[in-house]
PDB file of N, CA and C in Angstrom:
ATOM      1  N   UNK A   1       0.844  -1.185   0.000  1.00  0.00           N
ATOM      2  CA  UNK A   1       0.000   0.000   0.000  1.00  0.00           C
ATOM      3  C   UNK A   1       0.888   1.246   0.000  1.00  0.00           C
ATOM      4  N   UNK A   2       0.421   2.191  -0.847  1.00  0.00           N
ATOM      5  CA  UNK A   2       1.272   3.303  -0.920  1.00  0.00           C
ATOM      6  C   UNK A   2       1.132   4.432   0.351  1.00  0.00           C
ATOM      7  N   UNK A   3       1.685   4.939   0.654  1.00  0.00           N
ATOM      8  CA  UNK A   3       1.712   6.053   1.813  1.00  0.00           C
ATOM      9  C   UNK A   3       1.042   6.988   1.363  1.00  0.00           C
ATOM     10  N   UNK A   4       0.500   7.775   2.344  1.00  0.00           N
ATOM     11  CA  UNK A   4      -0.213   8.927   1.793  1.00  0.00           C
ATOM     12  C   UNK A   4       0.143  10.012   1.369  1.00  0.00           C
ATOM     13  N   UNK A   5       1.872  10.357   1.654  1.00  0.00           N
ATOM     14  CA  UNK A   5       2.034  11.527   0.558  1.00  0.00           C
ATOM     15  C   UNK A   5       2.400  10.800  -0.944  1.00  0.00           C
ATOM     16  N   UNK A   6       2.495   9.537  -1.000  1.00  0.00           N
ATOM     17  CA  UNK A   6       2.617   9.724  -2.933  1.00  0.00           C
ATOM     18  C   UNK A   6       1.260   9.286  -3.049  1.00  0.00           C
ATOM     19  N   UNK A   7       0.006   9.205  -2.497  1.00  0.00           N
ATOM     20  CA  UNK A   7      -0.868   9.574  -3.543  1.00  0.00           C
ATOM     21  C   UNK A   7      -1.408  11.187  -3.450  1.00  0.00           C
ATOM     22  N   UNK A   8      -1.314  12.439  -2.621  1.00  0.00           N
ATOM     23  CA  UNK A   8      -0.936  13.083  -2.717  1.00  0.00           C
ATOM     24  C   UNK A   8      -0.147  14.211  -2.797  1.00  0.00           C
ATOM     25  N   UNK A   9       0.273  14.739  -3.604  1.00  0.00           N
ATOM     26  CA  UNK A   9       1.881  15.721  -4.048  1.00  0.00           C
ATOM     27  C   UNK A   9       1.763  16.405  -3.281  1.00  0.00           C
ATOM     28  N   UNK A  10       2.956  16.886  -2.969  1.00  0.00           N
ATOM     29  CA  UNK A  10       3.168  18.438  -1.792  1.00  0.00           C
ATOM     30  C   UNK A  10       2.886  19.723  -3.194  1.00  0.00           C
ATOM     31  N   UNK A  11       1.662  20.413  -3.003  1.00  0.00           N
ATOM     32  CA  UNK A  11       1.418  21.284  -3.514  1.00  0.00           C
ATOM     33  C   UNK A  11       2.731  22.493  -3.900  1.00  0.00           C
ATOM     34  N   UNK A  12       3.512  22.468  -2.664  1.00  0.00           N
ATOM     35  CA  UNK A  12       4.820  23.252  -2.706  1.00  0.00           C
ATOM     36  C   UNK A  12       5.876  22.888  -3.814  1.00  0.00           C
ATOM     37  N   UNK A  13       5.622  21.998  -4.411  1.00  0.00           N
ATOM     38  CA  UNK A  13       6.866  21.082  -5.211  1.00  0.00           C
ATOM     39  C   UNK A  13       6.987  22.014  -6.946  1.00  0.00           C
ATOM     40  N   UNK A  14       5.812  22.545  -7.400  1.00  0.00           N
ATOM     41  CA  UNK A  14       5.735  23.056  -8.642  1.00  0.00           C
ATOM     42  C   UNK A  14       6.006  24.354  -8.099  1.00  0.00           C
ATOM     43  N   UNK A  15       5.567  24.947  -7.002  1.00  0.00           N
ATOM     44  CA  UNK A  15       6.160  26.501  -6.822  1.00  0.00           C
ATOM     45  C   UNK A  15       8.132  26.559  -6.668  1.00  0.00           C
ATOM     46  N   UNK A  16       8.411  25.870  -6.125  1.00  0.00           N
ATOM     47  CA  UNK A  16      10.098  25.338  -5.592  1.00  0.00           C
ATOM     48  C   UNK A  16      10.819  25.062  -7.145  1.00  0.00           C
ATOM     49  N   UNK A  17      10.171  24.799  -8.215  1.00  0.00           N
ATOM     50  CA  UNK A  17      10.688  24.144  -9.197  1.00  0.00           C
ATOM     51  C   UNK A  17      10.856  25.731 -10.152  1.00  0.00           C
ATOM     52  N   UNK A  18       9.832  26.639  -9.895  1.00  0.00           N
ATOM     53  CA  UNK A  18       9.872  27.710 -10.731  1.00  0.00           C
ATOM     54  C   UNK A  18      11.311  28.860 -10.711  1.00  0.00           C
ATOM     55  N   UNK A  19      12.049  29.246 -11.633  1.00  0.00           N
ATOM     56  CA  UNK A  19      13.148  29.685 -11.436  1.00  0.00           C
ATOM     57  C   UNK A  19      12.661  31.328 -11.863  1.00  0.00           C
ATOM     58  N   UNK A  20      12.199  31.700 -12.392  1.00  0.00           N
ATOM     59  CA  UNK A  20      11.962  32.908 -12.478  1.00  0.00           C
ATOM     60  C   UNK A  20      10.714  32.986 -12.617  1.00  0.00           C
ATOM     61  N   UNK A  21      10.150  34.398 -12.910  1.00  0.00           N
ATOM     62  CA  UNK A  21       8.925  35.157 -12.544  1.00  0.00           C
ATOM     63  C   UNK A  21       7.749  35.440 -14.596  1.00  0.00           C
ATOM     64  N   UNK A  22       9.013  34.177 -15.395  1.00  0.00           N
ATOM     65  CA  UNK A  22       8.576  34.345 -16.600  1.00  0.00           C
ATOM     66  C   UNK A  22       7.054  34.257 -16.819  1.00  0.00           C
ATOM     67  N   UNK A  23       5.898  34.645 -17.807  1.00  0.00           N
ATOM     68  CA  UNK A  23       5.103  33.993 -17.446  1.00  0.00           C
ATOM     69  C   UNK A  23       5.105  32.549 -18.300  1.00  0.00           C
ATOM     70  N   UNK A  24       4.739  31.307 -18.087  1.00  0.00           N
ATOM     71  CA  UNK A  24       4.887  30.343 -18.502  1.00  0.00           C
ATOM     72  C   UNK A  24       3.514  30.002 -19.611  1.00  0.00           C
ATOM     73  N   UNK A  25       2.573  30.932 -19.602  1.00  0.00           N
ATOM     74  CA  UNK A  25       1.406  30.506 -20.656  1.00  0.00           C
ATOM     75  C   UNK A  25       1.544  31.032 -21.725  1.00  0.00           C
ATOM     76  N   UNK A  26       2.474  32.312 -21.842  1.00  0.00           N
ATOM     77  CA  UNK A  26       2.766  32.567 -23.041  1.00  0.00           C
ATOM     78  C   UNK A  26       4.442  32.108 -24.059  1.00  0.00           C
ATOM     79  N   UNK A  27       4.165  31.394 -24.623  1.00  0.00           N
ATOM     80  CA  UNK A  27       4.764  30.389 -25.667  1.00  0.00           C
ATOM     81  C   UNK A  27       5.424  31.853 -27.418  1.00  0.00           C
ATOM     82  N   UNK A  28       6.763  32.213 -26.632  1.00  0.00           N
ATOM     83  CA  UNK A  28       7.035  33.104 -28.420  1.00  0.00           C
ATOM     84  C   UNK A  28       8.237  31.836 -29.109  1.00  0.00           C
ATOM     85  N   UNK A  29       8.065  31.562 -30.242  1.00  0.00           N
ATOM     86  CA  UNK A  29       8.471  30.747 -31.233  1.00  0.00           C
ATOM     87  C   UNK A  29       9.559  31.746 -31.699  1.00  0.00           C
ATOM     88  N   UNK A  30       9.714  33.413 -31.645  1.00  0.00           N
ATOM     89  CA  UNK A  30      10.661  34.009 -32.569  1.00  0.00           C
ATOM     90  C   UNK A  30      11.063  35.375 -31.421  1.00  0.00           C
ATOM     91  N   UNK A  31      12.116  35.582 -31.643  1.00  0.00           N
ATOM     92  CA  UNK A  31      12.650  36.397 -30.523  1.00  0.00           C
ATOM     93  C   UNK A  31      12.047  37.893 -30.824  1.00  0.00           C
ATOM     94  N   UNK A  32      11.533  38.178 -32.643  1.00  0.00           N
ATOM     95  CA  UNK A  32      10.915  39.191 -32.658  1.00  0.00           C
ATOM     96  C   UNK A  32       9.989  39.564 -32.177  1.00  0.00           C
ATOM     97  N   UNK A  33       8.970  37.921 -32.000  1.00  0.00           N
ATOM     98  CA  UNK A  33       7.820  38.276 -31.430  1.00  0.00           C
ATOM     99  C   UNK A  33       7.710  38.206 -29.504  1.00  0.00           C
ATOM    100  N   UNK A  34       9.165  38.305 -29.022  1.00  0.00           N
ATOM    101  CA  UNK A  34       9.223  38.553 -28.006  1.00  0.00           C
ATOM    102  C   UNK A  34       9.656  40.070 -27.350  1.00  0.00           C
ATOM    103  N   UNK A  35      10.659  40.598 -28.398  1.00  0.00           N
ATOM    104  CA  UNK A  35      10.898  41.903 -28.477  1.00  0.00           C
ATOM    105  C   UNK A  35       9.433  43.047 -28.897  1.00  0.00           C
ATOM    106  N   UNK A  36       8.819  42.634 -29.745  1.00  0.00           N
ATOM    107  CA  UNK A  36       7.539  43.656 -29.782  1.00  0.00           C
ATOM    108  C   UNK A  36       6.737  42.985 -28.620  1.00  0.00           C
ATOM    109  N   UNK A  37       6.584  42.402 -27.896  1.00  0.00           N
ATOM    110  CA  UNK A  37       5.722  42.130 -26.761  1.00  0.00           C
ATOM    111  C   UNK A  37       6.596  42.847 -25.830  1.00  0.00           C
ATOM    112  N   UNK A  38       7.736  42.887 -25.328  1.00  0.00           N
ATOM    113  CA  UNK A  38       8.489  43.982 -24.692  1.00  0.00           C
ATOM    114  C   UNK A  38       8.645  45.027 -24.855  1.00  0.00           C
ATOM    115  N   UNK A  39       8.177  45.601 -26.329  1.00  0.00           N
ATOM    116  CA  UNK A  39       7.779  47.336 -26.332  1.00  0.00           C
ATOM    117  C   UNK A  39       6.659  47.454 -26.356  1.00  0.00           C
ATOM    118  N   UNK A  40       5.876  46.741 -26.737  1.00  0.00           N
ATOM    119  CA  UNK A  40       4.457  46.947 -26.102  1.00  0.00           C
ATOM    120  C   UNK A  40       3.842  47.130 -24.831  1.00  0.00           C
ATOM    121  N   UNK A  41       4.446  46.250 -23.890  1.00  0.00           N
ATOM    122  CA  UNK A  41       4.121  46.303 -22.701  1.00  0.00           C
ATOM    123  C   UNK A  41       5.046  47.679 -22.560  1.00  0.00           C
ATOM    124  N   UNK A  42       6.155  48.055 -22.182  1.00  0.00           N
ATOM    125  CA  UNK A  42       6.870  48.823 -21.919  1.00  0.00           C
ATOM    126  C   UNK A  42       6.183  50.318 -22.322  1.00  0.00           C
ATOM    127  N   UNK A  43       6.255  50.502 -23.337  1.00  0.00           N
ATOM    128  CA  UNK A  43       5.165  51.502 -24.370  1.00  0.00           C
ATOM    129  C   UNK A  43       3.473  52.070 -22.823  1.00  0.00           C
ATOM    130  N   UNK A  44       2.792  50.758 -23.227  1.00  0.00           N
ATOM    131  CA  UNK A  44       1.881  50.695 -22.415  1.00  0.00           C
ATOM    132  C   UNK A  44       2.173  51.492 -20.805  1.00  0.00           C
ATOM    133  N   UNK A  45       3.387  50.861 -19.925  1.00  0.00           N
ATOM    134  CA  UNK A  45       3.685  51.638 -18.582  1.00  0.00           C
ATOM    135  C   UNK A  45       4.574  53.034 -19.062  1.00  0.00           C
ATOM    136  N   UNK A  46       4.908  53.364 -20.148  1.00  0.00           N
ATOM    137  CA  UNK A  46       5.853  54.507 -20.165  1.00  0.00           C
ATOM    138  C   UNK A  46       4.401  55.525 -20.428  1.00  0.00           C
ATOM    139  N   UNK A  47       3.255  55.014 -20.878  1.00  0.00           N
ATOM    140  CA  UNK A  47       2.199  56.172 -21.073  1.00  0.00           C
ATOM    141  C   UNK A  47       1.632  56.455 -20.184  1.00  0.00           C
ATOM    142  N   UNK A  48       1.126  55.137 -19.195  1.00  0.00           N
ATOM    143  CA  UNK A  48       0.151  55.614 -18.068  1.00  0.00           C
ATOM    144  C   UNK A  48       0.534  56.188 -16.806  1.00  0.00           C
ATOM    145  N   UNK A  49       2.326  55.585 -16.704  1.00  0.00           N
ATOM    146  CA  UNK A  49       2.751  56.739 -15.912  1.00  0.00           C
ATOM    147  C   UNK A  49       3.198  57.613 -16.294  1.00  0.00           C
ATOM    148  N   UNK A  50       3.517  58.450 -17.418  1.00  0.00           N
ATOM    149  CA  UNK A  50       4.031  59.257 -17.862  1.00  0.00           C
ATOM    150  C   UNK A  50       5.360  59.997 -17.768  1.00  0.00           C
ATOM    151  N   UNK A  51       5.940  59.061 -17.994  1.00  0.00           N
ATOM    152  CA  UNK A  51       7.658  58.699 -18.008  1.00  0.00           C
ATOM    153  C   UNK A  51       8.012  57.994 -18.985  1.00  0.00           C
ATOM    154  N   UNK A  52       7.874  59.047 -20.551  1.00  0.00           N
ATOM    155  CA  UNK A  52       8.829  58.263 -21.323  1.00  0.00           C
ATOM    156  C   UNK A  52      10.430  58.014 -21.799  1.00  0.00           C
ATOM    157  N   UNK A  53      10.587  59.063 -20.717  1.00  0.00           N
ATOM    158  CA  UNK A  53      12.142  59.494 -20.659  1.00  0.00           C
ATOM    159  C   UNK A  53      12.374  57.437 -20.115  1.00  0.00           C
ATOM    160  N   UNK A  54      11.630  56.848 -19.024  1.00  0.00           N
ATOM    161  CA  UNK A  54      12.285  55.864 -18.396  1.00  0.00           C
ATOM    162  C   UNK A  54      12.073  54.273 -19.169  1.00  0.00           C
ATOM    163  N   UNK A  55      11.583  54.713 -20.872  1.00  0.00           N
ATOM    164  CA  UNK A  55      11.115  53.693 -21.349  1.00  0.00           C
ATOM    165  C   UNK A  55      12.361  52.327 -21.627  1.00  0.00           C
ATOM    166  N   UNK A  56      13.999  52.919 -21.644  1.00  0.00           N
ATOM    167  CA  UNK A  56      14.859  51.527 -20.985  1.00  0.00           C
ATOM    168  C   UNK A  56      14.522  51.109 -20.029  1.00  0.00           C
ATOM    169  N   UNK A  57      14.109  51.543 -18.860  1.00  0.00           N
ATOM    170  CA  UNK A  57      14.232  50.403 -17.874  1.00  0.00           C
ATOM    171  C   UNK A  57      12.969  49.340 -17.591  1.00  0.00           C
ATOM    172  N   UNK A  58      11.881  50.749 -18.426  1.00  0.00           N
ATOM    173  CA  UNK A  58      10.586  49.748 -18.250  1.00  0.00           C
ATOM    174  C   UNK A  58      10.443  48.425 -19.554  1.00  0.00           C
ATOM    175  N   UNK A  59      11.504  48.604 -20.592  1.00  0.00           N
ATOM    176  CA  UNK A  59      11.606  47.504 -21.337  1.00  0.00           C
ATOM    177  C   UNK A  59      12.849  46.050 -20.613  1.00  0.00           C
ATOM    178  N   UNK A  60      13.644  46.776 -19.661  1.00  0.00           N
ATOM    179  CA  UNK A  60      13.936  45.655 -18.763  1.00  0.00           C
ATOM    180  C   UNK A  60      13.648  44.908 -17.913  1.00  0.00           C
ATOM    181  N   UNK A  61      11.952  45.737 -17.404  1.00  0.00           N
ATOM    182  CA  UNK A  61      11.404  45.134 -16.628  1.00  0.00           C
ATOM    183  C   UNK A  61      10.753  44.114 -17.421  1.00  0.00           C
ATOM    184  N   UNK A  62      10.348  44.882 -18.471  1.00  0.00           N
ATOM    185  CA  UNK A  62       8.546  43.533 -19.017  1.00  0.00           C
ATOM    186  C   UNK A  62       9.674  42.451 -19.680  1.00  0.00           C
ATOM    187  N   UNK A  63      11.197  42.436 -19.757  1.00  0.00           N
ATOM    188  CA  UNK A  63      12.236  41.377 -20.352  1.00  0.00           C
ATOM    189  C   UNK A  63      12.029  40.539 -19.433  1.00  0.00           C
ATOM    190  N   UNK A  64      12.138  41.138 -17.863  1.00  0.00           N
ATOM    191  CA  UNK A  64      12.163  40.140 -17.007  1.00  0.00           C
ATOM    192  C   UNK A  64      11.443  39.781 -16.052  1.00  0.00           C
ATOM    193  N   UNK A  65      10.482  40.515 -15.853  1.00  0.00           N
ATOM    194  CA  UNK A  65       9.366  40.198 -15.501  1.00  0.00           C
ATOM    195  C   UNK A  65       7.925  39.530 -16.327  1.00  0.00           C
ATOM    196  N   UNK A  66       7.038  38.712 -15.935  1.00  0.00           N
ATOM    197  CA  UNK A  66       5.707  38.705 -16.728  1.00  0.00           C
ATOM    198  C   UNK A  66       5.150  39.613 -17.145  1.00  0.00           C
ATOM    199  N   UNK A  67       4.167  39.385 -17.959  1.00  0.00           N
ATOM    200  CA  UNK A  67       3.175  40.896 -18.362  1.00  0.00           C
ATOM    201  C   UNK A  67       2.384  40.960 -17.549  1.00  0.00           C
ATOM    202  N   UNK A  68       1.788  40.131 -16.483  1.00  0.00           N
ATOM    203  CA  UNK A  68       0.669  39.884 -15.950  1.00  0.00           C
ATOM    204  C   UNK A  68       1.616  40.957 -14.464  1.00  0.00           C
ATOM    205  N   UNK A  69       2.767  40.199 -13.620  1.00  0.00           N
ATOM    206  CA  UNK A  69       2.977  40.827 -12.624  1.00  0.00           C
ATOM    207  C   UNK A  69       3.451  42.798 -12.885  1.00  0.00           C
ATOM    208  N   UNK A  70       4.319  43.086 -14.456  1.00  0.00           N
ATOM    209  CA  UNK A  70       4.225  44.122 -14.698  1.00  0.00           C
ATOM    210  C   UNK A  70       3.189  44.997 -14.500  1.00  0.00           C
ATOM    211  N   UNK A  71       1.895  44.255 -15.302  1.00  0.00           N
ATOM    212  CA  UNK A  71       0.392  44.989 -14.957  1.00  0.00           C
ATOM    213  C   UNK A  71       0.167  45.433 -13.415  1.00  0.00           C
ATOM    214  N   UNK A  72       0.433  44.365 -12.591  1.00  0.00           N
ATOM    215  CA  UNK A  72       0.113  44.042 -11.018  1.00  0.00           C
ATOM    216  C   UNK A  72       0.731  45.728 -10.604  1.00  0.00           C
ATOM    217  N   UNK A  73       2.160  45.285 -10.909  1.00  0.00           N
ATOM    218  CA  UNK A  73       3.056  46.468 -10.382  1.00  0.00           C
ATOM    219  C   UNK A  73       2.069  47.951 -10.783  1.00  0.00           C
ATOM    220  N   UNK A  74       2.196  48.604 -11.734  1.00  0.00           N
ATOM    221  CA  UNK A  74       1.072  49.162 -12.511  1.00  0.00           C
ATOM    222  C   UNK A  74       0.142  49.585 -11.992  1.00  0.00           C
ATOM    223  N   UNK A  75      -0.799  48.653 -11.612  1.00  0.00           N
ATOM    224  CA  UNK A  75      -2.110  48.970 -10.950  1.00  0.00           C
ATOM    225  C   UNK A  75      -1.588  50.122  -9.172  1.00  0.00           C
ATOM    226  N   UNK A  76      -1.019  48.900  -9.081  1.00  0.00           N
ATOM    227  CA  UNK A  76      -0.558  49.317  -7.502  1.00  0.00           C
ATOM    228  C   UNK A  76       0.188  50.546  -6.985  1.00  0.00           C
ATOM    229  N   UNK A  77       0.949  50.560  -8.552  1.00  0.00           N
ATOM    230  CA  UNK A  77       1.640  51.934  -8.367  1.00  0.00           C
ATOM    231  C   UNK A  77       0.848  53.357  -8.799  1.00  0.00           C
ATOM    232  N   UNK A  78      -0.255  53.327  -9.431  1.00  0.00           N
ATOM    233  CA  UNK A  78      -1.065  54.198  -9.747  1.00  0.00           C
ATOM    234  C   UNK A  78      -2.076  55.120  -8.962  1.00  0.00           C
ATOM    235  N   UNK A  79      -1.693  54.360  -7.638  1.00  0.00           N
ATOM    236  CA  UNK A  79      -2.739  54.681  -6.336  1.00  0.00           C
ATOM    237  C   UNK A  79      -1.769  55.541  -5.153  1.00  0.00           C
ATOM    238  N   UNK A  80      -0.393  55.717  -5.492  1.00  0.00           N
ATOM    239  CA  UNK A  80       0.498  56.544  -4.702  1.00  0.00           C
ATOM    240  C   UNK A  80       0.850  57.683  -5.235  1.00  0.00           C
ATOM    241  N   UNK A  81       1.388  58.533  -4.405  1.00  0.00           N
ATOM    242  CA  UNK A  81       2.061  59.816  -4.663  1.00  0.00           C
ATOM    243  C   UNK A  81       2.912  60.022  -5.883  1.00  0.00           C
ATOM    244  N   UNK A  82       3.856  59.440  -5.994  1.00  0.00           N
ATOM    245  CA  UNK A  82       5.294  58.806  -6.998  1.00  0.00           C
ATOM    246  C   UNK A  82       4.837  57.414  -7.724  1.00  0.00           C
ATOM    247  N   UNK A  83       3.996  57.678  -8.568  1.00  0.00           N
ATOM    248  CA  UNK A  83       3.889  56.449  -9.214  1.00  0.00           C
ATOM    249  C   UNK A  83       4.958  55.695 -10.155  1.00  0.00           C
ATOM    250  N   UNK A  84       5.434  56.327 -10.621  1.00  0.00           N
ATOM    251  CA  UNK A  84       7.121  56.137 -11.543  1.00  0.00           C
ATOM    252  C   UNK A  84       7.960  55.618 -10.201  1.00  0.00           C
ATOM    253  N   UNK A  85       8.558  56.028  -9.240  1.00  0.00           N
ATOM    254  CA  UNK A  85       9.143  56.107  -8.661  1.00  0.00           C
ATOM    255  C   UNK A  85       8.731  54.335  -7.797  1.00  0.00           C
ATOM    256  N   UNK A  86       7.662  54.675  -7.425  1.00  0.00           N
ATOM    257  CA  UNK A  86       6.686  53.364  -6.890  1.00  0.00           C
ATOM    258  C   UNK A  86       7.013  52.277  -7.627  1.00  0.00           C
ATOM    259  N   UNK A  87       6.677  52.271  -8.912  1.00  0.00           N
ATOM    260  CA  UNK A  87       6.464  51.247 -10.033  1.00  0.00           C
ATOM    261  C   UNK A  87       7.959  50.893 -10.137  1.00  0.00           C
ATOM    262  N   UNK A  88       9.236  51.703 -10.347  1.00  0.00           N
ATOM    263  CA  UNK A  88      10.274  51.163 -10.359  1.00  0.00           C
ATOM    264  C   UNK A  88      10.897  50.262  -9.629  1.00  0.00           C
ATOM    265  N   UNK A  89      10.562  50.684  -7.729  1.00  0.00           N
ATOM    266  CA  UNK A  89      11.257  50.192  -6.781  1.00  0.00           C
ATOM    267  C   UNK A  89      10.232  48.754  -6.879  1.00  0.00           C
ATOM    268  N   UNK A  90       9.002  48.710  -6.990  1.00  0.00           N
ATOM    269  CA  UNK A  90       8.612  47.451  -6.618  1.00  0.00           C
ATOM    270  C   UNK A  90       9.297  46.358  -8.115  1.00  0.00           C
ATOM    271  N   UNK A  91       8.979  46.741  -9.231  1.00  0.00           N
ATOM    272  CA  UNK A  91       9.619  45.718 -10.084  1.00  0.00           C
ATOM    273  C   UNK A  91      11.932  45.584 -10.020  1.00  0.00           C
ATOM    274  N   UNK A  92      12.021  46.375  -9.177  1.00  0.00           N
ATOM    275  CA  UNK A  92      13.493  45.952  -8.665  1.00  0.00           C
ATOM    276  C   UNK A  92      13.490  45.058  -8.290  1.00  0.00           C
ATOM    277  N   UNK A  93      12.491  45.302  -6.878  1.00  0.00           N
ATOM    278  CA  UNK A  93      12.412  43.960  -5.644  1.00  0.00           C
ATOM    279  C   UNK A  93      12.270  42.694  -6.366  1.00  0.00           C
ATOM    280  N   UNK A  94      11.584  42.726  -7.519  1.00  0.00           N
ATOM    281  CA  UNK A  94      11.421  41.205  -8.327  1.00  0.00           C
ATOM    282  C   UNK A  94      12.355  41.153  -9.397  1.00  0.00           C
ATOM    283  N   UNK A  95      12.977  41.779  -9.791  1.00  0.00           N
ATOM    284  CA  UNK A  95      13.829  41.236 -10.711  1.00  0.00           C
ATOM    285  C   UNK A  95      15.026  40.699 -10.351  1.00  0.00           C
ATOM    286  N   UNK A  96      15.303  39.265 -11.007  1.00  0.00           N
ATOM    287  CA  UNK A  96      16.631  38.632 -10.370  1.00  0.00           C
ATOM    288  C   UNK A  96      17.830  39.469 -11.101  1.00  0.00           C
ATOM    289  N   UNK A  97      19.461  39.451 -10.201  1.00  0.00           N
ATOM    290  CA  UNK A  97      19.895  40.585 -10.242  1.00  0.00           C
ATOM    291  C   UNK A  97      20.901  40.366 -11.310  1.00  0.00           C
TER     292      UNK A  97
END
């Protein structure tokens, strides 16, 4: 008879396995079509905060961050004083260095 953790998995085992913050549902076949998804997104946060002077770093973020947690950042930073400023320091904290 099998024990009861192998018939069920430690839920923790697929989070432990993840190495970065990529998002994993989106699948690019060509590096172009990964580069215009990185000025797009980038494009997108250089307008709504209105900092296009900082549009390098926000294309290093959406490189290395998801689009989904970029958005996150985004939202969250839109509700403070320094939203540029906001939006930068939190996608630091997540980007590996």
């Amino acid at each position: 008879m099998d024990s009861i953790s192998s018939l069920f998995p430690n839920v923790n085992d697929n989070h432990n396995q993840l190495q970065n913050n990529v998002n994993d549902n989106v699948t690019y076949t060509d590096k172009k079509q990964r580069a215009a998804s990185v000025r797009r997104t980038a494009s997108v946060v250089a307008d709504k905060l209105g900092e296009p002077q900082n549009i390098n770093f926000f294309m290093k973020a959406a490189w290395a961050l998801s689009e989904a947690r970029i958005m996150n950042n985004l939202e969250q930073s839109l509700t403070k004083k320094k939203p540029g400023a906001y939006f930068v320091t939190l996608c630091k904290l997540e980007m590996p260095e």
